[in-house]
N, C-alpha and C. Protein backbone atom coordinates (compact mmCIF):
# COMPACT_ATOMS: atom_id res chain seq x y z
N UNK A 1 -7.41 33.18 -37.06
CA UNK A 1 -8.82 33.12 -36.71
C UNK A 1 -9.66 33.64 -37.88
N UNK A 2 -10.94 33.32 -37.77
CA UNK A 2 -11.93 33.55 -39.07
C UNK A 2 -12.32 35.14 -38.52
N UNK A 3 -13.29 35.35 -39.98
CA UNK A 3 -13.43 37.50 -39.61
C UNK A 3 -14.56 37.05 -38.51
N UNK A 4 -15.42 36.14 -38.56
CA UNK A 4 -16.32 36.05 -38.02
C UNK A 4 -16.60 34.37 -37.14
N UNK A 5 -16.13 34.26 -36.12
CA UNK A 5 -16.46 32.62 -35.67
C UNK A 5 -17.89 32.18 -35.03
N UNK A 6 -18.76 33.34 -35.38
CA UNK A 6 -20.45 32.99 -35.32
C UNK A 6 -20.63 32.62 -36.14
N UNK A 7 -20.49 33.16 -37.59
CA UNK A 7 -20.72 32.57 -39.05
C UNK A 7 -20.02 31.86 -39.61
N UNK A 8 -18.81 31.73 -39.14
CA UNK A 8 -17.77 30.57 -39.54
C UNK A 8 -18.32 29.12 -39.40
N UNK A 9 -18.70 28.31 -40.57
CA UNK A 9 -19.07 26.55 -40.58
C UNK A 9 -17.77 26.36 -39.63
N UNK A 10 -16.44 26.80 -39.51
CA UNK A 10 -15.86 25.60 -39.39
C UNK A 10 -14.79 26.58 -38.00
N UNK A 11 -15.43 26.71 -36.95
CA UNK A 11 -14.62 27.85 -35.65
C UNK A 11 -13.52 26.96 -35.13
N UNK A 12 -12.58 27.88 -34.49
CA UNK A 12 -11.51 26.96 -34.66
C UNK A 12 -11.32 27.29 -33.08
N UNK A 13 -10.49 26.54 -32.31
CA UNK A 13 -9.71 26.75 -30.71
C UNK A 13 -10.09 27.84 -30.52
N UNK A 14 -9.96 28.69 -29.70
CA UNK A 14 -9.83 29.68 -28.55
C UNK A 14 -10.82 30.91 -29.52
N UNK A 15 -11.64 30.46 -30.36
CA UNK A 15 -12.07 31.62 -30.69
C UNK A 15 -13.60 32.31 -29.99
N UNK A 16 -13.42 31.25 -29.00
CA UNK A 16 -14.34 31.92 -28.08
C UNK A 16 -14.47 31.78 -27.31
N UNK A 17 -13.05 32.08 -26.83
CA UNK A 17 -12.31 32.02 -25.34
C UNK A 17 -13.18 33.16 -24.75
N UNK A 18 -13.05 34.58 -25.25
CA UNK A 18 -13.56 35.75 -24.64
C UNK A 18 -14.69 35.17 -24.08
N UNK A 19 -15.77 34.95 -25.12
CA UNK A 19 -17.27 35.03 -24.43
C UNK A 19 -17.23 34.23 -23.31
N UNK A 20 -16.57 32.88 -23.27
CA UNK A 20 -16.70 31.71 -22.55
C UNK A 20 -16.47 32.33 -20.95
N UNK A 21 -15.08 33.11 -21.12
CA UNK A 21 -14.60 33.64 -19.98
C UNK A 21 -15.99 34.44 -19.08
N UNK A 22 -17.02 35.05 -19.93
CA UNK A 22 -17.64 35.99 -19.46
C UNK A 22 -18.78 35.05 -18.16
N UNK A 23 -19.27 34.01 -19.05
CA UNK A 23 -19.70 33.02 -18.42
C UNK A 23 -20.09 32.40 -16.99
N UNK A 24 -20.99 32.37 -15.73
CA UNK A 24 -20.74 31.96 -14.59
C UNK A 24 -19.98 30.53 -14.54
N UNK A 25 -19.08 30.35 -14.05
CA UNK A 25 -18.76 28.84 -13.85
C UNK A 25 -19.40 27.77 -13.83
N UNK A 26 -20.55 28.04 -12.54
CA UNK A 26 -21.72 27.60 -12.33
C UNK A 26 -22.10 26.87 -13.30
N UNK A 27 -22.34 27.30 -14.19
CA UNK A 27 -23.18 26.77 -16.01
C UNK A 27 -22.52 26.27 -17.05
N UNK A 28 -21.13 26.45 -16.54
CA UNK A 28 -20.11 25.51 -17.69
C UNK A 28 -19.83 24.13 -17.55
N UNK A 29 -20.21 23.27 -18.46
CA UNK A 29 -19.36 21.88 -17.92
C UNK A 29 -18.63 21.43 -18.81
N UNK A 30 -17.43 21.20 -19.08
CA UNK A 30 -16.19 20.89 -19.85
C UNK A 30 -16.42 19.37 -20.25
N UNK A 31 -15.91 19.50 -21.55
CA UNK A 31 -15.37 17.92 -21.75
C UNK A 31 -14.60 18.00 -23.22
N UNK A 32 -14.12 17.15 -22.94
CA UNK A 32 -13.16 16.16 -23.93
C UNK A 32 -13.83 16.16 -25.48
N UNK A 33 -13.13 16.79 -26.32
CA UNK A 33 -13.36 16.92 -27.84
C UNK A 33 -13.96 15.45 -28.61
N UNK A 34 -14.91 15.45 -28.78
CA UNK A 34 -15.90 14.36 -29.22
C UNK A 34 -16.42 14.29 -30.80
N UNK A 35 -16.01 13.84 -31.50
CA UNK A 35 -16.40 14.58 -33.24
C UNK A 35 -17.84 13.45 -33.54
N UNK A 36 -18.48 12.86 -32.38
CA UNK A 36 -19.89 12.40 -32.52
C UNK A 36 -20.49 13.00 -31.54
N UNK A 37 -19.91 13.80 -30.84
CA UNK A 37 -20.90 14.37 -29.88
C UNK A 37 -21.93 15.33 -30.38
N UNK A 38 -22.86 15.74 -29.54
CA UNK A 38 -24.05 15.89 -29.90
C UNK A 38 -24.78 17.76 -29.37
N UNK A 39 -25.14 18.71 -29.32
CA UNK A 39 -25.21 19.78 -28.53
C UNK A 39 -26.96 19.74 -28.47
N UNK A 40 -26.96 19.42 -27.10
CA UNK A 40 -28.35 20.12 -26.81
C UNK A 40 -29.03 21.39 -25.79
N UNK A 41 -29.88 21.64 -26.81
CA UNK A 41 -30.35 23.05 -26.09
C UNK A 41 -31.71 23.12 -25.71
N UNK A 42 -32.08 23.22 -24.44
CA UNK A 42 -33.49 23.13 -23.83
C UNK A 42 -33.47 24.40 -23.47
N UNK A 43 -34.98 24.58 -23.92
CA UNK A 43 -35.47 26.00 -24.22
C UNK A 43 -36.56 25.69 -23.23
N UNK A 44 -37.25 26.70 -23.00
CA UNK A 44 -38.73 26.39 -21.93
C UNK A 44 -39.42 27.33 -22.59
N UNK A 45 -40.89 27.38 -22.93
CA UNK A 45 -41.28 27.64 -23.55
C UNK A 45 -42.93 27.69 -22.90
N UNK A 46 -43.39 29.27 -22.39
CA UNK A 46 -44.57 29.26 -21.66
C UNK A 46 -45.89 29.67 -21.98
N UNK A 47 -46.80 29.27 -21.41
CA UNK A 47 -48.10 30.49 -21.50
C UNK A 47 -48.70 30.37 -23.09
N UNK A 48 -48.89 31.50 -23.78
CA UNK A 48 -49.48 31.43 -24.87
C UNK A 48 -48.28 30.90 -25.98
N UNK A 49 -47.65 31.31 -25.53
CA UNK A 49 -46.47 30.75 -26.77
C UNK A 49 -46.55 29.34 -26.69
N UNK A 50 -46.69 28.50 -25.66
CA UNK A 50 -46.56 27.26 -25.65
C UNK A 50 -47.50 26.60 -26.11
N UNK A 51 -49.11 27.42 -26.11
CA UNK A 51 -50.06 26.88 -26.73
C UNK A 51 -50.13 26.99 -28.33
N UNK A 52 -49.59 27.60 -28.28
CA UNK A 52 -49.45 28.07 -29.72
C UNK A 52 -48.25 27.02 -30.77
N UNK A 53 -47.43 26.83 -30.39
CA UNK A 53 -46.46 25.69 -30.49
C UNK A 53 -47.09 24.20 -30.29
N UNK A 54 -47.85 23.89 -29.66
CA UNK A 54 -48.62 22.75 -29.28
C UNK A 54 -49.80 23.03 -30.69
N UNK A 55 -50.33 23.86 -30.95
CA UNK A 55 -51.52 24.00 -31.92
C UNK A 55 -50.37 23.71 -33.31
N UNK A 56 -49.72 24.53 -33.69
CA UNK A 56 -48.71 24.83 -34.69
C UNK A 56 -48.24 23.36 -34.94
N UNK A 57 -47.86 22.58 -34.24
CA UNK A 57 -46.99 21.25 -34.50
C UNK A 57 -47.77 20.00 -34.53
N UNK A 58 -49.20 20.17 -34.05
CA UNK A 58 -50.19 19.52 -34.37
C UNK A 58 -50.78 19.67 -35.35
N UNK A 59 -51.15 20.55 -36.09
CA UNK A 59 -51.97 20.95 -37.10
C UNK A 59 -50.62 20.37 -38.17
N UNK A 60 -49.56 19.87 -38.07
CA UNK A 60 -48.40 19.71 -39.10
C UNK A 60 -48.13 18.29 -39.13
N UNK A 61 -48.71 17.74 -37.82
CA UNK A 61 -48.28 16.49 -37.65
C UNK A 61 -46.83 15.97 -37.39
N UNK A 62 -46.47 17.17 -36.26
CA UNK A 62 -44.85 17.52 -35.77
C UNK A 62 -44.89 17.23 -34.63
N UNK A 63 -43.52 16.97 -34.09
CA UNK A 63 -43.53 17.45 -32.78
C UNK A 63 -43.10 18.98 -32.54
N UNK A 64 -43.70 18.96 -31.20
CA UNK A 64 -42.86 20.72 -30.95
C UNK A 64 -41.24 20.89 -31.59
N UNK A 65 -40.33 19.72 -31.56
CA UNK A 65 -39.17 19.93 -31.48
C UNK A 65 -38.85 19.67 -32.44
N UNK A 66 -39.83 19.11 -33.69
CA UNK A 66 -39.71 18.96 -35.02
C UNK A 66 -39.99 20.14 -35.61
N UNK A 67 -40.59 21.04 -35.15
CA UNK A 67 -40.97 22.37 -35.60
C UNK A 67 -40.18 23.28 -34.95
N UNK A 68 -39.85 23.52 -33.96
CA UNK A 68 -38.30 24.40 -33.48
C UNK A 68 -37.21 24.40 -34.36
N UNK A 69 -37.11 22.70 -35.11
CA UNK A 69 -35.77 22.25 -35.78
C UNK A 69 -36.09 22.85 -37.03
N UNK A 70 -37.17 22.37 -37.45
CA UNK A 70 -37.12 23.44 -39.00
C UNK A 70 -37.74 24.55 -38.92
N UNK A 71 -38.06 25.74 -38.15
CA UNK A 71 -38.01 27.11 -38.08
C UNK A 71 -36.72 27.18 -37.93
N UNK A 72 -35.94 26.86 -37.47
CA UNK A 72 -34.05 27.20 -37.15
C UNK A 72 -33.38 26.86 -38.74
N UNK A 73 -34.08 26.06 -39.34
CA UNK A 73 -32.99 25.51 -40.56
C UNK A 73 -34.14 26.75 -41.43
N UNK A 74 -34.99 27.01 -41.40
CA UNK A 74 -35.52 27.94 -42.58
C UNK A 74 -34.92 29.38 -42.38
N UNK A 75 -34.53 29.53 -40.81
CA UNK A 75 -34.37 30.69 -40.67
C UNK A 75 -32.94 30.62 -40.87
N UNK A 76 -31.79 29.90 -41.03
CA UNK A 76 -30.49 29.71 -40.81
C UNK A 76 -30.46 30.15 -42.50
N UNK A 77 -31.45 29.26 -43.40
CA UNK A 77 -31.41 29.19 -45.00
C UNK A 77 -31.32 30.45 -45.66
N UNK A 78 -32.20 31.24 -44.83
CA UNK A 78 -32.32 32.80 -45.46
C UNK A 78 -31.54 33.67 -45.19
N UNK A 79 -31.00 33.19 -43.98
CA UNK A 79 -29.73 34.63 -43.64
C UNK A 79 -28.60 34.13 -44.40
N UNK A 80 -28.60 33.00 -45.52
CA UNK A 80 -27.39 33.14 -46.24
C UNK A 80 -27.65 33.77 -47.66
């Protein structure tokens, strides 16, 4: 296993068996190893923050989710 399989590009089997285990069932849904599959993550996003995200991605000529995607890649860029 890697020192780290959060920061590891490339995590391998069971290395996050632990957390998974911790998990409600409820919220897990399994499938079949897919090397085009895709991970999505819906966030909700309220109140002033949401207006603010709506102003922010307009004034850029973004969508909200074009601007989520590159705050995540600027912020991913710097912690290396």
């Amino acid at each position: 296993m890697s020192e780290s399989p959060w920061t590891d590009p490339d995590p391998q089997p069971g290395e996050f068996d632990a957390d998974l285990a911790t998990i409600d069932p409820r919220f897990v849904d399994a499938h079949h190893r897919n090397p085009d599959g895709k991970l999505r993550v819906v966030l909700s996003i309220e109140g002033e923050d949401a207006k603010r995200l709506q102003r922010i991605s307009a004034a850029r000529g973004e969508t909200p989710g074009q601007l989520i995607a590159e705050l995540l890649r600027e912020a991913d860029g710097s912690a290396a």
